[in-house]
PDB file of N, CA and C in Angstrom:
ATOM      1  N   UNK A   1       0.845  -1.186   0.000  1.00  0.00           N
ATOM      2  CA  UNK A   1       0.000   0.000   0.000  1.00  0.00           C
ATOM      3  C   UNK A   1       0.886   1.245   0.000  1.00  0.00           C
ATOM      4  N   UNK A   2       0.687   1.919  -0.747  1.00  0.00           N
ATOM      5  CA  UNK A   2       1.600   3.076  -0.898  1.00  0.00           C
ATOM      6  C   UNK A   2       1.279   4.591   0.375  1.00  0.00           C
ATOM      7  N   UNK A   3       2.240   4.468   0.669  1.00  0.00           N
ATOM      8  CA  UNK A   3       2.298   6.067   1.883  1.00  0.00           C
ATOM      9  C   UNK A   3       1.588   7.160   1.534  1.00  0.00           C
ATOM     10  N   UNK A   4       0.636   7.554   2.344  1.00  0.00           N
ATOM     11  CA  UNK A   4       0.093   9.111   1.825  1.00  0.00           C
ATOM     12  C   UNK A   4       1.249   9.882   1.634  1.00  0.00           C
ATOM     13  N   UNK A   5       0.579  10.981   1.203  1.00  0.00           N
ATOM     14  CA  UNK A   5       1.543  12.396   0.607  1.00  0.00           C
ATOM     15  C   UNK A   5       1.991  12.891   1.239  1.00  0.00           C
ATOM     16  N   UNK A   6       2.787  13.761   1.462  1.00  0.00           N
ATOM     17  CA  UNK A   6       2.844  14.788   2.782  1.00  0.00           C
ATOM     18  C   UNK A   6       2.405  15.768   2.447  1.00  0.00           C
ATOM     19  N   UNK A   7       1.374  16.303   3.376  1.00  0.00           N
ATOM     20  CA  UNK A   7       0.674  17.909   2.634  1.00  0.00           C
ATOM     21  C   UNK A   7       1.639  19.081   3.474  1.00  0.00           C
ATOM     22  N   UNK A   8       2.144  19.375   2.376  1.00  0.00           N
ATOM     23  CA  UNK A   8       3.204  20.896   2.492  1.00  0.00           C
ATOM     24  C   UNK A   8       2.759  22.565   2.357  1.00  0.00           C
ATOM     25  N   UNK A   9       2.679  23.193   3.525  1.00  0.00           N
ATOM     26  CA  UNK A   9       2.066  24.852   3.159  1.00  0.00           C
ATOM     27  C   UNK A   9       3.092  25.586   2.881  1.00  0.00           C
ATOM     28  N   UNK A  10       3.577  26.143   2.026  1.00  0.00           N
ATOM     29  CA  UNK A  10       4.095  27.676   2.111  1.00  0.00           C
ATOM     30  C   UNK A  10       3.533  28.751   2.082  1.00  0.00           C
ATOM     31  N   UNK A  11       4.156  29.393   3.382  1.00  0.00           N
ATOM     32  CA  UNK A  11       3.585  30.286   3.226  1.00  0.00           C
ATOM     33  C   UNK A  11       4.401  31.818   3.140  1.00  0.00           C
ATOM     34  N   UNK A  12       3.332  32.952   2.660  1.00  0.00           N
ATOM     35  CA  UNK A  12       4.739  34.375   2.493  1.00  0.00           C
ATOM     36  C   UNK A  12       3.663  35.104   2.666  1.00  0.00           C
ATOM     37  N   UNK A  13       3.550  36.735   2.517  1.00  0.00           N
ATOM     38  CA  UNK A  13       2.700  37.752   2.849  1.00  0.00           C
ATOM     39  C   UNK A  13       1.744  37.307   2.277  1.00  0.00           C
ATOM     40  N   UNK A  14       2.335  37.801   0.887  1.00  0.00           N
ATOM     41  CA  UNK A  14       1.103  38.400  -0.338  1.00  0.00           C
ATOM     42  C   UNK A  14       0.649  37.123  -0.990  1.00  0.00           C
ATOM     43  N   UNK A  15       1.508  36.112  -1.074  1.00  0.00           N
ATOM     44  CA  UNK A  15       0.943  35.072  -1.367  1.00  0.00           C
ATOM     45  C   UNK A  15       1.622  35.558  -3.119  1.00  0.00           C
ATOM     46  N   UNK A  16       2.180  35.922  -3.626  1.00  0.00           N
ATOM     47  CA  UNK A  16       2.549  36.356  -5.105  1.00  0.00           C
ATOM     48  C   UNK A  16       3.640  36.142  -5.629  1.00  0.00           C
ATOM     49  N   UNK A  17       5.103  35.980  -4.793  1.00  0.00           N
ATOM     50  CA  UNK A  17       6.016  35.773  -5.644  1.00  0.00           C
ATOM     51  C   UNK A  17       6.748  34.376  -4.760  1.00  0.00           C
ATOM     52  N   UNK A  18       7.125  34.615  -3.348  1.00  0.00           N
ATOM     53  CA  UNK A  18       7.825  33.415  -2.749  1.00  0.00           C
ATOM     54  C   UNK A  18       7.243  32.086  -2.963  1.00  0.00           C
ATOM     55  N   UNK A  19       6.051  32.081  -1.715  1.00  0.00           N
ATOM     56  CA  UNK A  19       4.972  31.019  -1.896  1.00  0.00           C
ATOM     57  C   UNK A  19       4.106  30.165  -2.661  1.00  0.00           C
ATOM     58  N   UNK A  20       3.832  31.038  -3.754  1.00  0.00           N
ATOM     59  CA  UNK A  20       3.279  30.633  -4.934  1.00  0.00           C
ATOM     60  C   UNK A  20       4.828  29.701  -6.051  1.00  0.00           C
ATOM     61  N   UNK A  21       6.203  30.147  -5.674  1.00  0.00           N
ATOM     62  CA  UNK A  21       7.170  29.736  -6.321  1.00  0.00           C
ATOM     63  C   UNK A  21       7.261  28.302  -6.170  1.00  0.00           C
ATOM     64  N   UNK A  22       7.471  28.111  -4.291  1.00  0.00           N
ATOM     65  CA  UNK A  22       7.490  27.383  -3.744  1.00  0.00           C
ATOM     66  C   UNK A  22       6.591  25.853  -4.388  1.00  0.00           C
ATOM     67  N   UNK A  23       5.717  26.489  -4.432  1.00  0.00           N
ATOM     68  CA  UNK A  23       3.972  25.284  -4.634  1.00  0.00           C
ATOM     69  C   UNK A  23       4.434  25.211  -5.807  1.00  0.00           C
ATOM     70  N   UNK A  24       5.025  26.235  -6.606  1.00  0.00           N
ATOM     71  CA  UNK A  24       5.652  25.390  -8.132  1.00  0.00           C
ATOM     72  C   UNK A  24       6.544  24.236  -8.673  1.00  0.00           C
ATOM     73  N   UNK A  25       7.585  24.682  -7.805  1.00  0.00           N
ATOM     74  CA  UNK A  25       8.824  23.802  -7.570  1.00  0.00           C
ATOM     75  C   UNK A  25       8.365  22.442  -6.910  1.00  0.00           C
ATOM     76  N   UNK A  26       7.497  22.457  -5.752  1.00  0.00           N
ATOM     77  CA  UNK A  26       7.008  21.012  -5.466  1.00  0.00           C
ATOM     78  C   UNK A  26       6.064  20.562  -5.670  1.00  0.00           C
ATOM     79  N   UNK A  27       5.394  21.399  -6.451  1.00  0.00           N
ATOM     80  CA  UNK A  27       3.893  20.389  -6.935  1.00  0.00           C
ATOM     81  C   UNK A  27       3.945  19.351  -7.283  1.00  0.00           C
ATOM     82  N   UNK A  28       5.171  18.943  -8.122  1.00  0.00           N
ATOM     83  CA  UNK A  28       4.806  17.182  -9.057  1.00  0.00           C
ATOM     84  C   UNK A  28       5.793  16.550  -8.099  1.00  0.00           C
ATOM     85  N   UNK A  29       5.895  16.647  -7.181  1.00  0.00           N
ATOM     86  CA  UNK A  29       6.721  15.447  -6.468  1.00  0.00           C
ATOM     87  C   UNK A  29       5.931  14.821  -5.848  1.00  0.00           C
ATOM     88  N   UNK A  30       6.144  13.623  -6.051  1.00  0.00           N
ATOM     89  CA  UNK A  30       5.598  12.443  -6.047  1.00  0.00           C
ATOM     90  C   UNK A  30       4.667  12.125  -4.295  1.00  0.00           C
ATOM     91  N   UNK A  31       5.687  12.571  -3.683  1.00  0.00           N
ATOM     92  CA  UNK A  31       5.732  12.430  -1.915  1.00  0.00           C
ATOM     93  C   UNK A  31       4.806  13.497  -1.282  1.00  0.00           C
ATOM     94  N   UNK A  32       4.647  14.676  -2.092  1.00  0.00           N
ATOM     95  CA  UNK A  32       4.289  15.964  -1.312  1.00  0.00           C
ATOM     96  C   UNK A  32       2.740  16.529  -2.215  1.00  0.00           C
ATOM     97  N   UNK A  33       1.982  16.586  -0.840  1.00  0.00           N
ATOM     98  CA  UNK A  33       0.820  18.022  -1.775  1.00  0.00           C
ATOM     99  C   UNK A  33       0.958  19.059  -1.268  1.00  0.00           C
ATOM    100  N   UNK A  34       1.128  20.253  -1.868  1.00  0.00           N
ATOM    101  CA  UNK A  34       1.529  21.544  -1.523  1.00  0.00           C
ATOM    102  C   UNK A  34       0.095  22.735  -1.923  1.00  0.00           C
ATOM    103  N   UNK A  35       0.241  23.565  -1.226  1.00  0.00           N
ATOM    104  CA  UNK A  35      -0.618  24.121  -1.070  1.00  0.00           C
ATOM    105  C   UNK A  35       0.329  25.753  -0.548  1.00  0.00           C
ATOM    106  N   UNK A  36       0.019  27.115  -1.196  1.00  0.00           N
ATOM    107  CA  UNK A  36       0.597  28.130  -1.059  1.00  0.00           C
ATOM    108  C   UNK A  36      -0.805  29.281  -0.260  1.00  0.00           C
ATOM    109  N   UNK A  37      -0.130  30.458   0.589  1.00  0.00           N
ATOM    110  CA  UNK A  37      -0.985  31.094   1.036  1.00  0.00           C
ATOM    111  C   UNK A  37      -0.092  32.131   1.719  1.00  0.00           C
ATOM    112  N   UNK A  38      -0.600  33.272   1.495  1.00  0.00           N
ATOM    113  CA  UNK A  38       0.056  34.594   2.238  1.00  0.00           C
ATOM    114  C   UNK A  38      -0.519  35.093   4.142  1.00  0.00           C
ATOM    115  N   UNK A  39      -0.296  35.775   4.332  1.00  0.00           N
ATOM    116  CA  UNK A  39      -0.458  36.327   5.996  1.00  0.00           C
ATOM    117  C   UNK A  39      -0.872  37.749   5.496  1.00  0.00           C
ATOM    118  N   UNK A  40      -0.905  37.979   4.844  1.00  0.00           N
ATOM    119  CA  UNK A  40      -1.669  39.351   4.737  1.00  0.00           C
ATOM    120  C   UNK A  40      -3.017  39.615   4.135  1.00  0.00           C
ATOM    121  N   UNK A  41      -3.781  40.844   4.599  1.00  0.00           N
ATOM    122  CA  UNK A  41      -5.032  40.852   4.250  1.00  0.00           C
ATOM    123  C   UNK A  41      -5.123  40.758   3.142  1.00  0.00           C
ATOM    124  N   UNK A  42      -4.045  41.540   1.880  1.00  0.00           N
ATOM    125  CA  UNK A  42      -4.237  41.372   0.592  1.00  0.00           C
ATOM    126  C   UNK A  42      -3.867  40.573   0.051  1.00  0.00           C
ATOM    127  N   UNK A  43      -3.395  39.545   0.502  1.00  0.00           N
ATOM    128  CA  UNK A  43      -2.890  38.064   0.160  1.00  0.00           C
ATOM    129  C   UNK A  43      -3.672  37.634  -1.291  1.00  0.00           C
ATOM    130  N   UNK A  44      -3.746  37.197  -2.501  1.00  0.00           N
ATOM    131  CA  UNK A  44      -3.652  36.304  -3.148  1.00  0.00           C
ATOM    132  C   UNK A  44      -4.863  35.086  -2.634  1.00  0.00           C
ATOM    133  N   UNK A  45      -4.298  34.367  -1.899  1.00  0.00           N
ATOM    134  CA  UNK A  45      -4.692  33.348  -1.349  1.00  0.00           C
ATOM    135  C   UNK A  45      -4.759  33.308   0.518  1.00  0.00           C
ATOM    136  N   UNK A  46      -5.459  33.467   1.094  1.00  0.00           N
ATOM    137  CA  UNK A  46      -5.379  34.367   2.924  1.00  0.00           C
ATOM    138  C   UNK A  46      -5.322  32.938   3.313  1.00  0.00           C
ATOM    139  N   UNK A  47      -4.368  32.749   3.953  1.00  0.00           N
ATOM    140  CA  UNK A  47      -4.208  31.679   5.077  1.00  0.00           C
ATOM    141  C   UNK A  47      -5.286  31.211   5.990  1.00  0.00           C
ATOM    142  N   UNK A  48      -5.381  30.443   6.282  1.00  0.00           N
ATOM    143  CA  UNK A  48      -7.024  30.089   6.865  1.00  0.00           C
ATOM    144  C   UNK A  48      -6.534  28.836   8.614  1.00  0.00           C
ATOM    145  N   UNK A  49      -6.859  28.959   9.036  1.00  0.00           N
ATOM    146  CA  UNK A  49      -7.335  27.788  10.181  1.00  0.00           C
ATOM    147  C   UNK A  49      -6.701  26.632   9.399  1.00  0.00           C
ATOM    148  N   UNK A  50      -8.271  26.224   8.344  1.00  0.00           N
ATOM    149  CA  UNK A  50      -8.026  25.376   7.506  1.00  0.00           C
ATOM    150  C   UNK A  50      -6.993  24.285   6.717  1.00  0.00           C
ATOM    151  N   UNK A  51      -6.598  25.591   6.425  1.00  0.00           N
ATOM    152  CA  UNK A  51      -4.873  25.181   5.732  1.00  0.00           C
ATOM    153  C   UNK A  51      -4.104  24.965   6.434  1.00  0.00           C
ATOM    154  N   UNK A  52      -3.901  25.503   8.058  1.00  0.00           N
ATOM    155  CA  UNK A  52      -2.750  24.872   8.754  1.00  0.00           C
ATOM    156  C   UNK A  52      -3.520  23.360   9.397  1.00  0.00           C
ATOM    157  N   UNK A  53      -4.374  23.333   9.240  1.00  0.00           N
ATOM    158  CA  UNK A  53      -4.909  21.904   9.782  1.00  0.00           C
ATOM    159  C   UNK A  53      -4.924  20.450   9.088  1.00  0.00           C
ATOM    160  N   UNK A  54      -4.793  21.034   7.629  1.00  0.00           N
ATOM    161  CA  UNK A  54      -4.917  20.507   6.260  1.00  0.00           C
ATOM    162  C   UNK A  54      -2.805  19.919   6.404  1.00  0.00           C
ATOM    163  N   UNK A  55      -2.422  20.877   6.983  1.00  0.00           N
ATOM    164  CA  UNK A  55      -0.459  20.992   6.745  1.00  0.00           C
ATOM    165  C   UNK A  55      -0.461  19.940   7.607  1.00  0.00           C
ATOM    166  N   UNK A  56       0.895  18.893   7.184  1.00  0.00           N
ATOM    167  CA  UNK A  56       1.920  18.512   7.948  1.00  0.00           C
ATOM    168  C   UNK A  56       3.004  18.925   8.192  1.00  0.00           C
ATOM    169  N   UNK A  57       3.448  20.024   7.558  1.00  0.00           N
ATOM    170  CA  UNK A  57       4.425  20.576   7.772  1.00  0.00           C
ATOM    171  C   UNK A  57       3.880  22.097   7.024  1.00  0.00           C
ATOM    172  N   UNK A  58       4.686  23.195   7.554  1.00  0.00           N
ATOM    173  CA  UNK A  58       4.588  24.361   7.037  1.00  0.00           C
ATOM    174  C   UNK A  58       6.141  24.848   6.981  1.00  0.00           C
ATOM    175  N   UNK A  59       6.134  25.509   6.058  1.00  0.00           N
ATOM    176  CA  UNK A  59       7.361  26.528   5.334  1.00  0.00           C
ATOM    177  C   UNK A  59       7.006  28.015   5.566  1.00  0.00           C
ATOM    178  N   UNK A  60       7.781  28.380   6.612  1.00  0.00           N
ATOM    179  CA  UNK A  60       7.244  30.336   6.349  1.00  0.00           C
ATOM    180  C   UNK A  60       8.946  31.196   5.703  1.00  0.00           C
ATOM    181  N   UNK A  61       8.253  32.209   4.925  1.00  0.00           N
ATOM    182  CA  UNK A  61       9.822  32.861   4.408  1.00  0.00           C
ATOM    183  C   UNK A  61      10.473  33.691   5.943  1.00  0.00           C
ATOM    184  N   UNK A  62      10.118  34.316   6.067  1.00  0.00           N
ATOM    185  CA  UNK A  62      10.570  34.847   7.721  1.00  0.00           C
ATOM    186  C   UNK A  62      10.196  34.560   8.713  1.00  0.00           C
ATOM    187  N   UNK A  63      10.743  35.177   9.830  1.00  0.00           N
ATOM    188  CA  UNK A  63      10.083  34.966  10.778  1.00  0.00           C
ATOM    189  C   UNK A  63       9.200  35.653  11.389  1.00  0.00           C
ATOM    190  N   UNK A  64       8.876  36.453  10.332  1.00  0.00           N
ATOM    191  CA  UNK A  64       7.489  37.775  10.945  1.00  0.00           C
ATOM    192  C   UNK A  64       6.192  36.819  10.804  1.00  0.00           C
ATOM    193  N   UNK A  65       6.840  35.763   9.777  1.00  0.00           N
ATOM    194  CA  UNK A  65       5.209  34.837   9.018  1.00  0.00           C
ATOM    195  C   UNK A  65       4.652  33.767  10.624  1.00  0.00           C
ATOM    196  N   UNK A  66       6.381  33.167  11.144  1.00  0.00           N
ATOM    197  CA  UNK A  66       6.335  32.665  12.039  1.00  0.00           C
ATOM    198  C   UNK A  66       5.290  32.962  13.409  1.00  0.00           C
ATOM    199  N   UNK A  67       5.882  34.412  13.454  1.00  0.00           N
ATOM    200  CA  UNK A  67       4.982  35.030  15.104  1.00  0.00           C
ATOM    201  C   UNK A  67       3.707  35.745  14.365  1.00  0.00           C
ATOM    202  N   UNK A  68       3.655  35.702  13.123  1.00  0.00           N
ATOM    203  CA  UNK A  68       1.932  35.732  12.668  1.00  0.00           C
ATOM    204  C   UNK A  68       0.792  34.965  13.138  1.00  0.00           C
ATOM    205  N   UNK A  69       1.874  33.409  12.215  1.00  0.00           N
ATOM    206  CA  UNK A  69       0.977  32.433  12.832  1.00  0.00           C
ATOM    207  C   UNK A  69       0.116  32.383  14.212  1.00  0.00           C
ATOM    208  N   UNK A  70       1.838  32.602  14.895  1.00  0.00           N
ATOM    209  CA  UNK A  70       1.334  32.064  16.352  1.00  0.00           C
ATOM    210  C   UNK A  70       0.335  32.954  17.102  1.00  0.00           C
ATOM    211  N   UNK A  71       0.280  34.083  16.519  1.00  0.00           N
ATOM    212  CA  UNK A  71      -0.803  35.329  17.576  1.00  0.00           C
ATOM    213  C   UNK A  71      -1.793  34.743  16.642  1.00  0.00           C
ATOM    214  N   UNK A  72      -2.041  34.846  15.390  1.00  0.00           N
ATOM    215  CA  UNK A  72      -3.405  34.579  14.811  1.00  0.00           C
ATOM    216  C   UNK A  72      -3.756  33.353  14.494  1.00  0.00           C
ATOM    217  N   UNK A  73      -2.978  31.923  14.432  1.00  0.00           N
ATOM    218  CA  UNK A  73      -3.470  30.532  14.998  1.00  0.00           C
ATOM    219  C   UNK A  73      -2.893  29.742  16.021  1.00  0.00           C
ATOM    220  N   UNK A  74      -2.282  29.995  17.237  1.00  0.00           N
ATOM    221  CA  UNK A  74      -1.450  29.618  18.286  1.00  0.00           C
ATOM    222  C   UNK A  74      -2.240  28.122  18.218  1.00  0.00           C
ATOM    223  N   UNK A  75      -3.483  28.549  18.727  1.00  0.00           N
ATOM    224  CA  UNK A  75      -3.689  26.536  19.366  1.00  0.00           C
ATOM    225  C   UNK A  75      -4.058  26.084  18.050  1.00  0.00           C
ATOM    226  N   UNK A  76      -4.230  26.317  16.657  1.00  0.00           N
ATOM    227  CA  UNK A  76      -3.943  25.225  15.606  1.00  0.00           C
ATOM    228  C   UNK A  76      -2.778  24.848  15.333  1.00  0.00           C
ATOM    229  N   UNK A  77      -1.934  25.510  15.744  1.00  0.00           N
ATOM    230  CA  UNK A  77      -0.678  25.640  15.102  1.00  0.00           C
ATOM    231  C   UNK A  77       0.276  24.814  15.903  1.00  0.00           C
ATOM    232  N   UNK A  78      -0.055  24.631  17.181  1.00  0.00           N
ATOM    233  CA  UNK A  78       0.796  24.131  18.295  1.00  0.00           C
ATOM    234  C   UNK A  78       1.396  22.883  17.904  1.00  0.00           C
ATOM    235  N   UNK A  79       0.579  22.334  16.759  1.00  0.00           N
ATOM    236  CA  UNK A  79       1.047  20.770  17.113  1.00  0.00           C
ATOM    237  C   UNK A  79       1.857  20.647  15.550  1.00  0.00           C
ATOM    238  N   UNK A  80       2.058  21.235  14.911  1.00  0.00           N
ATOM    239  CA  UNK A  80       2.694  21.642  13.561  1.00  0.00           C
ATOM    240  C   UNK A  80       4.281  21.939  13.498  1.00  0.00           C
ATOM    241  N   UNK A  81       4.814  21.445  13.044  1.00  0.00           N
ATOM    242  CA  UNK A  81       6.650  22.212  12.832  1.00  0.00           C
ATOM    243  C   UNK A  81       6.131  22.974  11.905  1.00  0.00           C
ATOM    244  N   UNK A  82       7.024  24.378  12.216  1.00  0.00           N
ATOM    245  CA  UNK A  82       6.789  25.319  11.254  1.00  0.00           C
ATOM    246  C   UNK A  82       7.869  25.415  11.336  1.00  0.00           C
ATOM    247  N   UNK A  83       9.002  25.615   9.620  1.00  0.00           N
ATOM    248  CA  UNK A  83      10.040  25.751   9.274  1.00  0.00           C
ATOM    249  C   UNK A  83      10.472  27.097   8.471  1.00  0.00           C
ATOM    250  N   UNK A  84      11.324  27.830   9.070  1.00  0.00           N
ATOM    251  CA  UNK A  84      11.718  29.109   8.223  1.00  0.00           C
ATOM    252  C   UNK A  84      12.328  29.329   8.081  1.00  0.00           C
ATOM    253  N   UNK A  85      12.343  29.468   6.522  1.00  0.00           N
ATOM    254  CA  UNK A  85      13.493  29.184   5.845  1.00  0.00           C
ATOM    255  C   UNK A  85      14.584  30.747   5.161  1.00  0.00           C
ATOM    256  N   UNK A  86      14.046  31.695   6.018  1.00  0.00           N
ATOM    257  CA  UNK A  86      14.695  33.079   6.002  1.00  0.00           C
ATOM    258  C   UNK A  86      15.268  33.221   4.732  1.00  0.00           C
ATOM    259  N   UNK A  87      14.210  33.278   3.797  1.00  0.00           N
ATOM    260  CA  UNK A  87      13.873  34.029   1.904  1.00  0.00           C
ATOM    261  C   UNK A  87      13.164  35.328   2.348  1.00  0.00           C
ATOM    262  N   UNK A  88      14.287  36.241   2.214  1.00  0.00           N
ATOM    263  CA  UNK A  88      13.594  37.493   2.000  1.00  0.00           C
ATOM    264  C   UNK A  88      12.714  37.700   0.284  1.00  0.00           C
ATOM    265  N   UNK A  89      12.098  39.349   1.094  1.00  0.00           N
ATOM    266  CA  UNK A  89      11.049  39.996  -0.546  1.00  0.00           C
ATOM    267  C   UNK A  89      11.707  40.444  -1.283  1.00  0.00           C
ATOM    268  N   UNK A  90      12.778  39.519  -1.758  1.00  0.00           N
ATOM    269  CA  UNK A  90      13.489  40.193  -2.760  1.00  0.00           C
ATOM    270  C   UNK A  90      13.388  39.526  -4.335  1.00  0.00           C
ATOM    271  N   UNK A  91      12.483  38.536  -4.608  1.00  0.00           N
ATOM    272  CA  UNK A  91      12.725  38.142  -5.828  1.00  0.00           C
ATOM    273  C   UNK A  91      11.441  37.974  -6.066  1.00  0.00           C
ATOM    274  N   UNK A  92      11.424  37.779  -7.402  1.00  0.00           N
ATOM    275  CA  UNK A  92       9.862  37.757  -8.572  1.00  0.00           C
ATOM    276  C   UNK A  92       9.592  36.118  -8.404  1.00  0.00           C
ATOM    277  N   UNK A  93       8.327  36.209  -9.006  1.00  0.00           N
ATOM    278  CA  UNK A  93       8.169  34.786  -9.142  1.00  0.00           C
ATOM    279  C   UNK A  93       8.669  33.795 -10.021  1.00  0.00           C
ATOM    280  N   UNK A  94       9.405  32.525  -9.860  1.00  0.00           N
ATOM    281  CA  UNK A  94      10.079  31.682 -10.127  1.00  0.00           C
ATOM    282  C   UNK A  94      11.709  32.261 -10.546  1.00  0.00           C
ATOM    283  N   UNK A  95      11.970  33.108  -9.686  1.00  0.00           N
ATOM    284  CA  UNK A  95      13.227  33.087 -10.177  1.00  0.00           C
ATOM    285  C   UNK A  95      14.399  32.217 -10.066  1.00  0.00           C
ATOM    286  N   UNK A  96      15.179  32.352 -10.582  1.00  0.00           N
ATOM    287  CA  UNK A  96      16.090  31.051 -10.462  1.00  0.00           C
ATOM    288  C   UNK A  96      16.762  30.509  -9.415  1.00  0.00           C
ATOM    289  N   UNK A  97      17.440  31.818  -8.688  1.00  0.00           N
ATOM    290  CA  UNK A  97      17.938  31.819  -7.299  1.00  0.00           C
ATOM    291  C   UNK A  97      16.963  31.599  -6.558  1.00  0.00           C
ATOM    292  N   UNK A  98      15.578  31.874  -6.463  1.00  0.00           N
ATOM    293  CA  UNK A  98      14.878  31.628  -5.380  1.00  0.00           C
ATOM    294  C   UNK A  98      14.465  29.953  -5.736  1.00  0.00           C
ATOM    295  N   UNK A  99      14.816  29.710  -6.689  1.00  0.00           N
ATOM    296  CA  UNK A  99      14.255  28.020  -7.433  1.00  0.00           C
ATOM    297  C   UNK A  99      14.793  27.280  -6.474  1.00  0.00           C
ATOM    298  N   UNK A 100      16.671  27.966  -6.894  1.00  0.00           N
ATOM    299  CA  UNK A 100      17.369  26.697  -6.380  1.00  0.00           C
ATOM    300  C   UNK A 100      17.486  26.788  -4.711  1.00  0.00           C
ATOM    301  N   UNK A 101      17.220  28.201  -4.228  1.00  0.00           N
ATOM    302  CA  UNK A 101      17.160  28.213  -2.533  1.00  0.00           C
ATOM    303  C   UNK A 101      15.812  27.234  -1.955  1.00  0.00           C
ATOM    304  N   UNK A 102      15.147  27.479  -2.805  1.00  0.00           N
ATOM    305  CA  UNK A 102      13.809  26.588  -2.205  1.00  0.00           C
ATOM    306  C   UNK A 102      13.617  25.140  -2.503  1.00  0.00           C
ATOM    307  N   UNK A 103      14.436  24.767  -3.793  1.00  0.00           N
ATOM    308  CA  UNK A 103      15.016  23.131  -3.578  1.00  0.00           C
ATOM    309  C   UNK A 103      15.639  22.818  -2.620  1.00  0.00           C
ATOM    310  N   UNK A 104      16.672  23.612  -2.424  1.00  0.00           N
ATOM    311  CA  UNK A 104      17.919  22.934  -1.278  1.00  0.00           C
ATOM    312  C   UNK A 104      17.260  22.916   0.134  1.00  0.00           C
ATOM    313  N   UNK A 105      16.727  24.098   0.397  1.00  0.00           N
ATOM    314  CA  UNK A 105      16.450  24.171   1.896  1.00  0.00           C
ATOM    315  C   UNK A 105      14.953  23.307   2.340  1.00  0.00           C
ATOM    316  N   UNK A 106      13.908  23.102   1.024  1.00  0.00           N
ATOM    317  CA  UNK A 106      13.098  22.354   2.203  1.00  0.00           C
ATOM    318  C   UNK A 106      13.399  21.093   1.434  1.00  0.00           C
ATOM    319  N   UNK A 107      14.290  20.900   0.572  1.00  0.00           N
ATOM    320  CA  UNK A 107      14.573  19.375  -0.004  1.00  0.00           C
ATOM    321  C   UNK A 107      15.167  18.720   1.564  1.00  0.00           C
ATOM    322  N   UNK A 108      16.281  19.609   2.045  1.00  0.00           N
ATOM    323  CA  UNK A 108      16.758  19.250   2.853  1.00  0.00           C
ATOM    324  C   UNK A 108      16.348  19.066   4.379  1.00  0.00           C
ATOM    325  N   UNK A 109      14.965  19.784   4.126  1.00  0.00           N
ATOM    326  CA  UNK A 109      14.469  19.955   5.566  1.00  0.00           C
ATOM    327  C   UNK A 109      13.570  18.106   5.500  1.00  0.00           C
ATOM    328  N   UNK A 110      12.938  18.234   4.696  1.00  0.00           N
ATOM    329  CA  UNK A 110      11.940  17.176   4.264  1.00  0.00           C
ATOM    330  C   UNK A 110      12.790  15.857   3.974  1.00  0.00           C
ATOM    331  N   UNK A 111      13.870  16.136   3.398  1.00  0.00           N
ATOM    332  CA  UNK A 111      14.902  14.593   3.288  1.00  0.00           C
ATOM    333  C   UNK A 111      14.343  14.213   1.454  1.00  0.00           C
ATOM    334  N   UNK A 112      14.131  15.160   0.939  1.00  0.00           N
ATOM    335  CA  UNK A 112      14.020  14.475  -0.096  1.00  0.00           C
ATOM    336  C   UNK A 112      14.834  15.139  -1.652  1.00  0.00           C
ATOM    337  N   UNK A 113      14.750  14.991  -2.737  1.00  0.00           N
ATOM    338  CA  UNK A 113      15.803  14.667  -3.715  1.00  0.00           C
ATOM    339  C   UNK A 113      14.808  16.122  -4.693  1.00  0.00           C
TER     340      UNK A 113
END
């Protein structure tokens, strides 16, 4: 019987250039469902309860996303690793450098290839 997926959140403000990169780069892997969402009101896609309940793991770019979470979902969030992977707002979407920073660091966080 084959292993469920691991459902993966990234998350970034706006939900527009990091996060959304992120859910690009790992969408077709085999192991992971990913799912992208911002912390801000004008977010793209607004982070929900939902989605961290939906996560086995979460990805935030800073750590402002980090102590977001925790004031605005502390007791969903409690039982979750949240990993941050300190990608600043400095790049567009899919850029290359942010490609290969976001392979290495949650390839490596997650153990996978």
């Amino acid at each position: 019987m084959p292993n469920e997926p691991l459902n993966v959140l990234f998350i970034c403000s706006r939900n527009q250039w990091r996060s959304p990169t992120a859910e690009t780069v790992w969408r077709n892997h085999p192991d992971l469902q990913v799912r992208s969402v911002g912390t801000s009101s004008s977010a793209r896609r607004r982070l929900s309860a939902d989605d961290i309940r939906w996560a086995h793991a979460v990805f935030v770019m800073e750590n402002k996303h980090r102590s977001r979470l925790k004031a605005e979902f502390g007791d969903v969030i409690a039982d979750r690793p949240i990993h941050v992977l300190d990608i600043p707002d400095e790049y567009q979407y899919m850029d290359p450098e942010l490609v290969d920073l976001l392979k290495a660091s949650v390839g490596s966080i997650l153990g996978l290839e």
